[in-house]
C-alpha atoms as a PDB file:
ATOM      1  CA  UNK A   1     -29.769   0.473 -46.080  1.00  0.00           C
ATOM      2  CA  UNK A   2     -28.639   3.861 -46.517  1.00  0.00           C
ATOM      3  CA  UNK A   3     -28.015   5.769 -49.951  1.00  0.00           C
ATOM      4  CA  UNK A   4     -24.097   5.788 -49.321  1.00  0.00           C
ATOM      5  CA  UNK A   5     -23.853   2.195 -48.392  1.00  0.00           C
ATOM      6  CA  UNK A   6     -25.902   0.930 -51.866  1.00  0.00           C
ATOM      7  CA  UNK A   7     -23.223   3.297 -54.124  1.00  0.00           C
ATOM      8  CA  UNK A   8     -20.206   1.317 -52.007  1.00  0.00           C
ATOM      9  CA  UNK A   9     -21.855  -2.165 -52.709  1.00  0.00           C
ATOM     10  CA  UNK A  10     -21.797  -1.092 -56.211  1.00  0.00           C
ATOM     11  CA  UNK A  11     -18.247  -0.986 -56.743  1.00  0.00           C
ATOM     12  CA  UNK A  12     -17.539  -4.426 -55.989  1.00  0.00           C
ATOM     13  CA  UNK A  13     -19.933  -5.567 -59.114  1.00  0.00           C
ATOM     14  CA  UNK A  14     -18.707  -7.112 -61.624  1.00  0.00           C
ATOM     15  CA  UNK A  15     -20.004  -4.922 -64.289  1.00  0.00           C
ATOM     16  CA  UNK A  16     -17.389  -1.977 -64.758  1.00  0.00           C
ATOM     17  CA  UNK A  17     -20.285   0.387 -66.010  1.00  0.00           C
ATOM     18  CA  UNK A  18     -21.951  -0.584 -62.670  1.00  0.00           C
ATOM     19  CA  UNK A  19     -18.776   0.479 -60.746  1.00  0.00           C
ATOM     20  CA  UNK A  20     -18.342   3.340 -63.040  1.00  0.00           C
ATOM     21  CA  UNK A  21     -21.998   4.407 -61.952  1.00  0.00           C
ATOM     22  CA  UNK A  22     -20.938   3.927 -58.632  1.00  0.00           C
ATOM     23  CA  UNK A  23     -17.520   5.769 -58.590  1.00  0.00           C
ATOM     24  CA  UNK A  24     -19.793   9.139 -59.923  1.00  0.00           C
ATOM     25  CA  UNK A  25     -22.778   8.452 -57.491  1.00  0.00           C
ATOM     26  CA  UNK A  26     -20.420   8.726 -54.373  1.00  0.00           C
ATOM     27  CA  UNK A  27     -18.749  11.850 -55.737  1.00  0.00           C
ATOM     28  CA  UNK A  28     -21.952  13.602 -54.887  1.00  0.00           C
ATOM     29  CA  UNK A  29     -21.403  12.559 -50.927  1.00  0.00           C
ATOM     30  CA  UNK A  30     -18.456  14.577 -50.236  1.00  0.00           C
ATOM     31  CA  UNK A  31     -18.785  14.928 -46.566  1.00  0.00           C
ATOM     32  CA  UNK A  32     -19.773  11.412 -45.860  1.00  0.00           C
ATOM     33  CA  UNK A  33     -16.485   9.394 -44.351  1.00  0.00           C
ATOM     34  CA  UNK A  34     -17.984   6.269 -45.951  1.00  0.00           C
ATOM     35  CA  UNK A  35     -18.172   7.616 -49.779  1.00  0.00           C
ATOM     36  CA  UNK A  36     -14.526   9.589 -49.328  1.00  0.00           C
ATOM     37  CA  UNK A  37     -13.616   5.902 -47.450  1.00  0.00           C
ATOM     38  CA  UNK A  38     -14.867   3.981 -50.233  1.00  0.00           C
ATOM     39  CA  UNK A  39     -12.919   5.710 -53.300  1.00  0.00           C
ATOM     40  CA  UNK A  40      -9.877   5.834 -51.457  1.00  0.00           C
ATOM     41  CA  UNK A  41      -9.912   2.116 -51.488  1.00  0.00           C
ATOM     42  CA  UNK A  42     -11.169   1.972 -54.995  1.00  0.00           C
ATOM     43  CA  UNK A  43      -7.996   3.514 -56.063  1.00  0.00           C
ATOM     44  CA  UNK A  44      -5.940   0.387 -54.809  1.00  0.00           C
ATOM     45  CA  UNK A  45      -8.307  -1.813 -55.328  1.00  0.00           C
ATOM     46  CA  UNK A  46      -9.958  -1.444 -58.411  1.00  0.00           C
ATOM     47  CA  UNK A  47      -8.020  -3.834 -61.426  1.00  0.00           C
ATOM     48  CA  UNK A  48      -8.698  -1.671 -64.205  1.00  0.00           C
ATOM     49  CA  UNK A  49      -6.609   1.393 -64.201  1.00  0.00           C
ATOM     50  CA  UNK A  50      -9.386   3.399 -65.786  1.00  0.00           C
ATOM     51  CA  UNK A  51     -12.050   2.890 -63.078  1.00  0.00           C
ATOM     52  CA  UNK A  52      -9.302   3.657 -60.570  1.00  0.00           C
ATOM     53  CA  UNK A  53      -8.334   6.958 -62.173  1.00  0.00           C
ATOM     54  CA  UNK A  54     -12.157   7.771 -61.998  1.00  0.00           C
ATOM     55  CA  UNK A  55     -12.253   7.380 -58.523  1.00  0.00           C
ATOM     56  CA  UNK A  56      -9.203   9.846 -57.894  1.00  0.00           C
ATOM     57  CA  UNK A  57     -11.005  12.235 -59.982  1.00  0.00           C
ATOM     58  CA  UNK A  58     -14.147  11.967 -58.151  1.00  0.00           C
ATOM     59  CA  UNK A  59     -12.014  11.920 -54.984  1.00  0.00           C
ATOM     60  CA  UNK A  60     -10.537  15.242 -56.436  1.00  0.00           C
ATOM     61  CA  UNK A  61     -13.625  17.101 -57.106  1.00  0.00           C
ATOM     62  CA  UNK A  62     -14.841  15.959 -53.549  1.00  0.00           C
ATOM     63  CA  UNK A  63     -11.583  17.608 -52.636  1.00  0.00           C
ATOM     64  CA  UNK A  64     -13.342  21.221 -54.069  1.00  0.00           C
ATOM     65  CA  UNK A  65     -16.302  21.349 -51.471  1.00  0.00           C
ATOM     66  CA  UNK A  66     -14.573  19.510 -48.544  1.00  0.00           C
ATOM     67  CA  UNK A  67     -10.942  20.258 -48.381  1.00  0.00           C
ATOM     68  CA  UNK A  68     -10.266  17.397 -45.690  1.00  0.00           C
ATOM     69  CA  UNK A  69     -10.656  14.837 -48.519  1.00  0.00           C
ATOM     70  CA  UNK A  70      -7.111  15.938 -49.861  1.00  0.00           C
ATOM     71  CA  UNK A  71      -5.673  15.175 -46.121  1.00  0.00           C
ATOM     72  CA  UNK A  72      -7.682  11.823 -45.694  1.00  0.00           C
ATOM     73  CA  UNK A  73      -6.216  10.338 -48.903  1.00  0.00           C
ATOM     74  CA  UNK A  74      -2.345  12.184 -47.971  1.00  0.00           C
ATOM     75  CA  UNK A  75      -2.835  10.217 -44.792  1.00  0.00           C
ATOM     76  CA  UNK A  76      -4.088   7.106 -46.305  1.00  0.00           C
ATOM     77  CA  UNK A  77      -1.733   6.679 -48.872  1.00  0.00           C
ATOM     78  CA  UNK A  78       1.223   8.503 -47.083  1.00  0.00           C
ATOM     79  CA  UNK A  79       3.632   4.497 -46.875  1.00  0.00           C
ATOM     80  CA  UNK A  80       2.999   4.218 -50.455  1.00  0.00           C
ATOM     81  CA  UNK A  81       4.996   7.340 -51.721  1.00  0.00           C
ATOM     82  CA  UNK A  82       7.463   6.182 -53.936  1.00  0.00           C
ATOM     83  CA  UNK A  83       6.663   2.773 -54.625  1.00  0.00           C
ATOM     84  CA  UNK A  84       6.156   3.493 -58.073  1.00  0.00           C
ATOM     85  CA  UNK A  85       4.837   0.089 -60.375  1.00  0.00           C
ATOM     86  CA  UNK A  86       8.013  -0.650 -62.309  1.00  0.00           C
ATOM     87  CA  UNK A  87       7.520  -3.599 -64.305  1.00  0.00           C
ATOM     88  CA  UNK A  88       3.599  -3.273 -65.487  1.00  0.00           C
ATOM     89  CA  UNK A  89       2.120  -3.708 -61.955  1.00  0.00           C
ATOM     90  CA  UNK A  90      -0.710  -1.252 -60.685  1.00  0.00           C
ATOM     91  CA  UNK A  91      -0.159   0.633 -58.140  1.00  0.00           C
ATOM     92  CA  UNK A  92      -2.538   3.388 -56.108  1.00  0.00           C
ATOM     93  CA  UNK A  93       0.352   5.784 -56.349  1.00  0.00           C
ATOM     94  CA  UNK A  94       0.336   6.078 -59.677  1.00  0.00           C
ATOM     95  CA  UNK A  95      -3.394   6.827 -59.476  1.00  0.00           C
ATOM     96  CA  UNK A  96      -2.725   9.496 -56.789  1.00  0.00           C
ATOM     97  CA  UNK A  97      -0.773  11.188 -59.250  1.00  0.00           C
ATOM     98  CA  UNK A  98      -3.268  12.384 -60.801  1.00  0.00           C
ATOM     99  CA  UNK A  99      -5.611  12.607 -57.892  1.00  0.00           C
ATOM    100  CA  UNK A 100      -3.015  15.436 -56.761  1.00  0.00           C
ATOM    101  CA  UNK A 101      -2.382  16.826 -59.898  1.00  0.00           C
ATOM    102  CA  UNK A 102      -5.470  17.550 -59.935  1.00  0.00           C
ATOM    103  CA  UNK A 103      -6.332  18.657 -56.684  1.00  0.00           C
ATOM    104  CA  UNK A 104      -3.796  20.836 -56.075  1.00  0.00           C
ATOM    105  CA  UNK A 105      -1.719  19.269 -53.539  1.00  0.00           C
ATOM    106  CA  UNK A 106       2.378  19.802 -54.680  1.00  0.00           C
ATOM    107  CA  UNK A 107       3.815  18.469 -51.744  1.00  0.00           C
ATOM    108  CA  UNK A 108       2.788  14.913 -52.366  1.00  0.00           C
ATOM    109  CA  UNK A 109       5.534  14.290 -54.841  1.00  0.00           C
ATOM    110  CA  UNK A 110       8.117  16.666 -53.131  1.00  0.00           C
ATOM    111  CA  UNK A 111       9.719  13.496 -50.998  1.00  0.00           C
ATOM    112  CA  UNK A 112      10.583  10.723 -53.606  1.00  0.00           C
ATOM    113  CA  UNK A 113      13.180  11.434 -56.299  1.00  0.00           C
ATOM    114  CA  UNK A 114      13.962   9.551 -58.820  1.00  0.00           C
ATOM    115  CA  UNK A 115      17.361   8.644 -57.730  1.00  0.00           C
ATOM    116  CA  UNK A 116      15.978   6.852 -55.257  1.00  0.00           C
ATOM    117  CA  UNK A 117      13.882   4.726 -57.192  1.00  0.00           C
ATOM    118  CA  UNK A 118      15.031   1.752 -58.667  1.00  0.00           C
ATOM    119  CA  UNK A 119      14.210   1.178 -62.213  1.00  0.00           C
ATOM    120  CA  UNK A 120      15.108  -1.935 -64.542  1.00  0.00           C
ATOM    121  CA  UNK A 121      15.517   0.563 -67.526  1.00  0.00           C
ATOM    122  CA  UNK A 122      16.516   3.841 -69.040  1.00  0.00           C
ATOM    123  CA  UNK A 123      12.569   4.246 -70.331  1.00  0.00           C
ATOM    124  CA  UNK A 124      11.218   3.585 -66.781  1.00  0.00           C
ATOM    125  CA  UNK A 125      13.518   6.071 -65.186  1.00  0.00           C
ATOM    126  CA  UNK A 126      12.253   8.448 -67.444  1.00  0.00           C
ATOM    127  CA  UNK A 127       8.933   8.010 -66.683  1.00  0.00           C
ATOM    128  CA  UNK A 128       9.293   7.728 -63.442  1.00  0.00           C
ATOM    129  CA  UNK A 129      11.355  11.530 -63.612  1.00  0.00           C
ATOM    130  CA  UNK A 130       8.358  12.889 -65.628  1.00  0.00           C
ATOM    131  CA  UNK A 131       5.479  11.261 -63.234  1.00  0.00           C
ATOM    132  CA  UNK A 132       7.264  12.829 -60.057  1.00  0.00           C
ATOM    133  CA  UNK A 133       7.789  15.986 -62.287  1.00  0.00           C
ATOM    134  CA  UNK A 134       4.070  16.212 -62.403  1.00  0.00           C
ATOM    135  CA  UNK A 135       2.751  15.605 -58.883  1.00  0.00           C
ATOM    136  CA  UNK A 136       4.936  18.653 -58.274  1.00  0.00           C
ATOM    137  CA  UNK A 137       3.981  20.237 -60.976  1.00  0.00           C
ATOM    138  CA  UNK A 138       0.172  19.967 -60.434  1.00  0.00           C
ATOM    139  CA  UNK A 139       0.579  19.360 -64.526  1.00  0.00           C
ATOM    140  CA  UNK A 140      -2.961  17.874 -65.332  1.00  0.00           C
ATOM    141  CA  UNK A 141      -1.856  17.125 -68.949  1.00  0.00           C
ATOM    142  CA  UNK A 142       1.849  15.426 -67.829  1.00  0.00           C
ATOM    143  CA  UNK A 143      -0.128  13.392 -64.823  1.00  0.00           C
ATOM    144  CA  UNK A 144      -2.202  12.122 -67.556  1.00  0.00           C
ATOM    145  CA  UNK A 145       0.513  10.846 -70.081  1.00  0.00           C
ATOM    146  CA  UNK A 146       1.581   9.340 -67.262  1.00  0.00           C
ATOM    147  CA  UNK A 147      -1.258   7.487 -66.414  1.00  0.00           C
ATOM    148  CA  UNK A 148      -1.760   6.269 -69.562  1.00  0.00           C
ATOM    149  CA  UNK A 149       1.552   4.981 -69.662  1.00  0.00           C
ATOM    150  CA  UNK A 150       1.961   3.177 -66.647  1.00  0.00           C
ATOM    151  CA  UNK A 151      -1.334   2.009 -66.210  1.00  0.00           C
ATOM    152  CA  UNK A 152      -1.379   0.473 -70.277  1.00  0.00           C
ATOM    153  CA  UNK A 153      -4.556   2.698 -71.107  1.00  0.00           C
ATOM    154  CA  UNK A 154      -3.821   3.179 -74.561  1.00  0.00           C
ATOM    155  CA  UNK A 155      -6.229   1.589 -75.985  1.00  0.00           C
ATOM    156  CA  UNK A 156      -9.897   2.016 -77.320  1.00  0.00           C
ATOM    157  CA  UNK A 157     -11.383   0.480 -74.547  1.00  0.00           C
ATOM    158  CA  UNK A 158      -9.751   2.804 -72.533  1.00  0.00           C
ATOM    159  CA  UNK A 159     -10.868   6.043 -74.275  1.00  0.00           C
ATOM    160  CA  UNK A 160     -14.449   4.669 -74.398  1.00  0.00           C
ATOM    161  CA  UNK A 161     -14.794   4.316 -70.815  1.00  0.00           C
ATOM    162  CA  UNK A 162     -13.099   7.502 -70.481  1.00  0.00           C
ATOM    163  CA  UNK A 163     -15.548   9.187 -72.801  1.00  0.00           C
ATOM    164  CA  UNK A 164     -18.819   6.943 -70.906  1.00  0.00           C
ATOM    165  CA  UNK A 165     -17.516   9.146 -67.987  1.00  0.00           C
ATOM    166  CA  UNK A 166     -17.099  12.527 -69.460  1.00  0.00           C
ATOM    167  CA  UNK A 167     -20.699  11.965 -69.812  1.00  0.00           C
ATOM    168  CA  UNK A 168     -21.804  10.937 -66.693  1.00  0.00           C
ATOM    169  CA  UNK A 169     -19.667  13.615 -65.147  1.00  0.00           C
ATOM    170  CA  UNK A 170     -19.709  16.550 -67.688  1.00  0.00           C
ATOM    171  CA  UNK A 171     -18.320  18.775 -64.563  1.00  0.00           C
ATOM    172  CA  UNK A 172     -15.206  16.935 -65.107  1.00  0.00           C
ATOM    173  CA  UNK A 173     -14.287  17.796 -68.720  1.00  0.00           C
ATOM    174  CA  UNK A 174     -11.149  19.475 -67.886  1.00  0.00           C
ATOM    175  CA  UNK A 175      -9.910  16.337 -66.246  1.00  0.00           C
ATOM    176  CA  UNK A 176     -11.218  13.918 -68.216  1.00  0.00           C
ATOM    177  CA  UNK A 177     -10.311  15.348 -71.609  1.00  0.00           C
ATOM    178  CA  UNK A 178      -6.112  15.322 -70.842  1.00  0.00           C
ATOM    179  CA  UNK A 179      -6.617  11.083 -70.345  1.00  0.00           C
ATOM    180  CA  UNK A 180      -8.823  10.881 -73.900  1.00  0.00           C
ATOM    181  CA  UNK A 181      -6.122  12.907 -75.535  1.00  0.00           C
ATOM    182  CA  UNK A 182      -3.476  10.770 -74.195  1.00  0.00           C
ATOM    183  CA  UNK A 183      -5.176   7.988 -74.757  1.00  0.00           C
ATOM    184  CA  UNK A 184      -6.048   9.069 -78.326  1.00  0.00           C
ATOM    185  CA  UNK A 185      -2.447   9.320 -79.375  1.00  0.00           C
ATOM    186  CA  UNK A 186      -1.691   5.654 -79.560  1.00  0.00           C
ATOM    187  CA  UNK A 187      -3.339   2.942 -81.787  1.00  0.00           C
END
């Protein structure tokens, strides 16, 4: 078994730091179609928010040395534009937010606007103004508040795993320190 195929099998473990292991080992692959292949599901896949926003960020900085990463998730995700998690749901584009905040990539969020997206309340609307405000923004620090809010990641849990991964990725500071702040301004 190959090197790239081990790191996939690790993200279906059920030990998050596993995954989380996983998520950073791929990053390192950024030409291989089955690491790139692999995050881009872990971003729908993955249950916890947090280990989801890892993988767009590892997507993202696999973005920096292979620019065709950025068009493989666009492609990949390109249906779920605007169907923005209302109610408490998870939902990958959410997580590409950030992933394209990140990255670069403005256009992403240029085709939904928030008129056009239902919303059971006054506070969802807003957020859902602000999150398509920063896709097109590329606004690292407003993608992250939004993250944190949609996704529920204000907790301490949250901010730990963040901070596990700060670690294993210290390249990634400047992304991962926007989340931990956001994170770190709720109980």
């Amino acid at each position: 078994m190959d090197e790239v195929a081990r790191l996939a099998r690790a993200l279906v473990d059920e030990d998050e730091t596993v995954r989380l292991r996983g998520i950073t080992a791929l990053a390192r692959y950024p030409r291989h179609p089955t690491a790139v292949a692999e995050l881009m599901e872990s971003l729908k896949n993955d249950l916890l928010g947090e280990l989801s926003i890892v993988a767009a960020i590892a997507l993202a900085d696999m973005a920096r040395v292979n620019p065709r990463v950025t068009d493989a998730v666009a492609a990949r995700y390109r249906a779920t534009v605007g169907s923005v998690a209302l109610y408490g749901g998870y939902d990958p584009t959410l997580r590409l937010t950030y992933f394209f905040a990140i990255s670069g990539n403005r256009d992403w969020f240029r085709e939904p606007r928030p008129a056009d997206l239902r919303a059971g309340t006054a506070e969802y609307r807003t957020h859902i103004a602000r999150y398509l405000a920063a896709g097109r923004d590329a606004d690292v620090g407003a993608a992250a508040r939004s993250m944190v809010w949609f996704e529920a990641l204000d907790t301490a849990g949250n901010r730990r795993m963040f901070t596990a991964a700060r670690k294993l990725l210290p390249g990634w500071n400047a992304w991962f320190r926007p989340l931990t702040r956001a994170t770190s301004r709720h109980p």
